[in-house]
Protein backbone atom coordinates (compact mmCIF):
# COMPACT_ATOMS: atom_id res chain seq x y z
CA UNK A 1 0.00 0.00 0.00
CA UNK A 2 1.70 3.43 -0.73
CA UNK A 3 0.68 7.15 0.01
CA UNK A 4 -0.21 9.33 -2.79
CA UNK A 5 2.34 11.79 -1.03
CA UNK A 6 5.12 9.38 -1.39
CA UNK A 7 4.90 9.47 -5.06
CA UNK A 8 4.45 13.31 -5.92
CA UNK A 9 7.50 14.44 -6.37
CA UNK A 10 9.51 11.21 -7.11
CA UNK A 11 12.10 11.25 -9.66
CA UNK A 12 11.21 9.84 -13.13
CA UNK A 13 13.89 7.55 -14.88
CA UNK A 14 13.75 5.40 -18.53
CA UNK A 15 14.21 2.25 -17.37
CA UNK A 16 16.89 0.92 -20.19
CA UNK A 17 18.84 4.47 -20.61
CA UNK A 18 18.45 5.52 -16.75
CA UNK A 19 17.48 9.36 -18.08
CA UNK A 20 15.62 11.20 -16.00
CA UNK A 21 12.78 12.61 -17.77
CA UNK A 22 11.30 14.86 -15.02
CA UNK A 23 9.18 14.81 -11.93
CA UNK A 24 6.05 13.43 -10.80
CA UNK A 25 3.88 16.34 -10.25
CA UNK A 26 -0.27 14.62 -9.79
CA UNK A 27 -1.24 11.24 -10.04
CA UNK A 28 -4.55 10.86 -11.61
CA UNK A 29 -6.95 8.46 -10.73
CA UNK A 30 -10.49 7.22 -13.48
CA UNK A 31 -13.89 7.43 -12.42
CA UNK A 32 -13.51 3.68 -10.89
CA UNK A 33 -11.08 5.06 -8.32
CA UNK A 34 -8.33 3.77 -10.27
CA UNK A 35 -4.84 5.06 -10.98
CA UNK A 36 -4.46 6.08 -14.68
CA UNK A 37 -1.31 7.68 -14.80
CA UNK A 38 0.91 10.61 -13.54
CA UNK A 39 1.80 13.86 -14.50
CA UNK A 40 5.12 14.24 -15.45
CA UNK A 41 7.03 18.26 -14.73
CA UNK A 42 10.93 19.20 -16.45
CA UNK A 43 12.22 21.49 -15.18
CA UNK A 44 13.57 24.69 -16.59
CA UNK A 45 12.76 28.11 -17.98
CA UNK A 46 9.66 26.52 -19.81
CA UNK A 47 8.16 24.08 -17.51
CA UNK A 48 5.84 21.37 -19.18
CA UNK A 49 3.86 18.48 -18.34
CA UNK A 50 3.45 15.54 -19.47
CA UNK A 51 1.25 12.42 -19.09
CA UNK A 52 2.34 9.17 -18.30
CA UNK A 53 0.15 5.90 -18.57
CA UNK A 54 -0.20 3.50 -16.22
CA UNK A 55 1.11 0.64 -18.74
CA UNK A 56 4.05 3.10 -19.60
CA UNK A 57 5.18 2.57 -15.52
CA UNK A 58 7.24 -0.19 -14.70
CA UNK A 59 8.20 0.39 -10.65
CA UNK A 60 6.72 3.12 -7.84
CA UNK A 61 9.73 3.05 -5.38
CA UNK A 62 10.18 5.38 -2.55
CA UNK A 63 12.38 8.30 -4.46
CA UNK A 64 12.09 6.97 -8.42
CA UNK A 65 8.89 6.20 -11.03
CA UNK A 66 10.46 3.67 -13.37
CA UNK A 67 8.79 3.70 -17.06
CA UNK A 68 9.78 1.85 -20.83
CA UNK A 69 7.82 3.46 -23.20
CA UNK A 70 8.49 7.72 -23.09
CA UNK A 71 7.11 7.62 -26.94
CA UNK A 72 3.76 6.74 -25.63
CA UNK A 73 3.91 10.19 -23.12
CA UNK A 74 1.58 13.14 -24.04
CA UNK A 75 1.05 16.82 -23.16
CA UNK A 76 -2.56 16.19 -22.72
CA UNK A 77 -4.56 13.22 -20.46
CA UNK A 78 -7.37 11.75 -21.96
CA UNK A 79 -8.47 12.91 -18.33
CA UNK A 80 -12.74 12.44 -18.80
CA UNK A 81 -14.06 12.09 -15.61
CA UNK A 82 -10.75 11.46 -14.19
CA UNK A 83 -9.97 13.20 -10.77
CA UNK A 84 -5.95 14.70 -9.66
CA UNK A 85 -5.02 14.50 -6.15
CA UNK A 86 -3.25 17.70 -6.00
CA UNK A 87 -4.05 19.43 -9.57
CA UNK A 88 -7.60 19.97 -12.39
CA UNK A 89 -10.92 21.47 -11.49
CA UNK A 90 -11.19 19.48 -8.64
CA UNK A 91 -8.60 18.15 -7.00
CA UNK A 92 -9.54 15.17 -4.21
CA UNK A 93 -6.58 17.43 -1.72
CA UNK A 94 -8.87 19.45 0.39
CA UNK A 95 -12.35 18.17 -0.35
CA UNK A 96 -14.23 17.88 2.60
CA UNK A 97 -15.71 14.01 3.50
CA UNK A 98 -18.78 14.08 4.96
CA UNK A 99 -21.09 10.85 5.70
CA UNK A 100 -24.91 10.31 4.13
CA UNK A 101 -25.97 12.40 7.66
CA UNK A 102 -24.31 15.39 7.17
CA UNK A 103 -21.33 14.74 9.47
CA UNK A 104 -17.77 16.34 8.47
CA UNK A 105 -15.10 13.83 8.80
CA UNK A 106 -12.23 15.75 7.71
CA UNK A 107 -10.30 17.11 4.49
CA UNK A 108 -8.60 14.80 2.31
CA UNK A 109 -4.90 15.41 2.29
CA UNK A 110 -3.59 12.10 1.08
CA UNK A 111 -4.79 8.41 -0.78
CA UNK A 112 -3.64 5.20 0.07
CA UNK A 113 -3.60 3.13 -3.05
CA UNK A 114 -2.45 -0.29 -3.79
CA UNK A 115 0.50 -0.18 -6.59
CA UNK A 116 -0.22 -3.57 -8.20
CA UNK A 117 -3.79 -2.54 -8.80
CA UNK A 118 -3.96 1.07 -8.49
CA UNK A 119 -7.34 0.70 -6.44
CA UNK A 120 -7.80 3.37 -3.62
CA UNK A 121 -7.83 1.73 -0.32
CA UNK A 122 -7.96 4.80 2.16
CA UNK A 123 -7.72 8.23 2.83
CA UNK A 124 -5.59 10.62 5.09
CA UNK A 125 -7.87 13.31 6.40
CA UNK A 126 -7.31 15.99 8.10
CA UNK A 127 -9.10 18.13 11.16
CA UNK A 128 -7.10 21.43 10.66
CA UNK A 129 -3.86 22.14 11.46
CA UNK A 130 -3.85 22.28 14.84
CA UNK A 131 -5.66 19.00 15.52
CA UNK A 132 -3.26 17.29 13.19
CA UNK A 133 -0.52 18.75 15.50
CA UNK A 134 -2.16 17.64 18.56
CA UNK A 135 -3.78 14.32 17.46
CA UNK A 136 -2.45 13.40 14.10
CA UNK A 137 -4.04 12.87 11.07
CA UNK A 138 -7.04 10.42 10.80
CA UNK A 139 -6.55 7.48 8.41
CA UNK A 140 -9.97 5.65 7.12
CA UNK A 141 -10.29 2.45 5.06
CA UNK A 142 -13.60 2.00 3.71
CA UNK A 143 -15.30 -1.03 2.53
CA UNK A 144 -16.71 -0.13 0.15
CA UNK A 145 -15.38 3.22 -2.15
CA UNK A 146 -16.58 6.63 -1.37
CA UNK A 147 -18.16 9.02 -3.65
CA UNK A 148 -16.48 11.74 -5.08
CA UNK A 149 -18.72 14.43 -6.09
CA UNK A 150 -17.99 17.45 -7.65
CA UNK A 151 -16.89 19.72 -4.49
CA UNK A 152 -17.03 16.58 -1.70
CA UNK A 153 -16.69 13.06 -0.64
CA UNK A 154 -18.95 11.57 0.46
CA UNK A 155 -18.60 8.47 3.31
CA UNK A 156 -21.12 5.59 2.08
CA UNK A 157 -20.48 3.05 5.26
CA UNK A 158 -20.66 2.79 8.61
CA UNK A 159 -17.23 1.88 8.88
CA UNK A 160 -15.97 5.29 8.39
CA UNK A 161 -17.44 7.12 11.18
């Protein structure tokens, strides 16, 4: 299981020349809740991004993205209904989850997702800063998957309360 915050950021290399072809900057999850690719940044006076398909990714590791097929990269996702973490109209970082009743859970700050499937598993949330300071962030696994609508998620099971 990995942290959508362990990925942003990471390093990505070409796995047969060992190039580094930039930075993850978003991953980018379907309307199944499943991951569909990153968005690559290079750096430099023109910054650009890029997006990389799931079957273009070969290994998530802590600091790298490994990939084999940069020819298949684009400067636009075929992103319908697809959702960013951290980036688009509405990114899942921030959205407030909120059960059927009305009740606030918290803000989404992170996904947990599983990297051989690319399902979401769970969510980091957060209760403001200073709760997070004092308590630490709240971590829920669902059974089943939330809902994201447009500005919020929203909790489906008990189990999340």
């Amino acid at each position: 299981m990995r942290k959508s915050q362990e990925i942003l950021g990471a390093t990505v290399i070409h796995q047969e020349t060992n190039k580094v072809l930039g930075v993850v900057t978003d991953l980018l999850f379907n309307s199944e809740q499943v991951l569909a690719g990153l968005l690559l940044e290079r750096g430099g006076w023109l910054r650009f991004r890029r997006y990389i398909p799931i079957e273009c990714i070969v290994a998530l590791d802590f600091e790298t993205v490994r990939v084999h097929c940069e020819e298949k990269f684009t400067k636009q996702a075929p992103i319908l209904g697809w959702t960013g973490v951290v980036t688009g109209m509405n990114p899942l970082r921030g959205r407030p989850v909120e059960t059927v009743d009305g009740l606030q859970l918290g803000e989404v700050m992170n996904v947990y997702f599983l990297e051989n499937l690319g399902t979401i598993v769970g969510y980091e949330l957060s209760d403001g800063w200073w709760n997070d300071l004092l308590h630490g962030r709240k971590k829920v696994t669902p059974d089943r998957p939330y809902i994201w609508k447009q500005m919020t998620v929203l909790a489906t099971c008990a189990d999340s309360t």
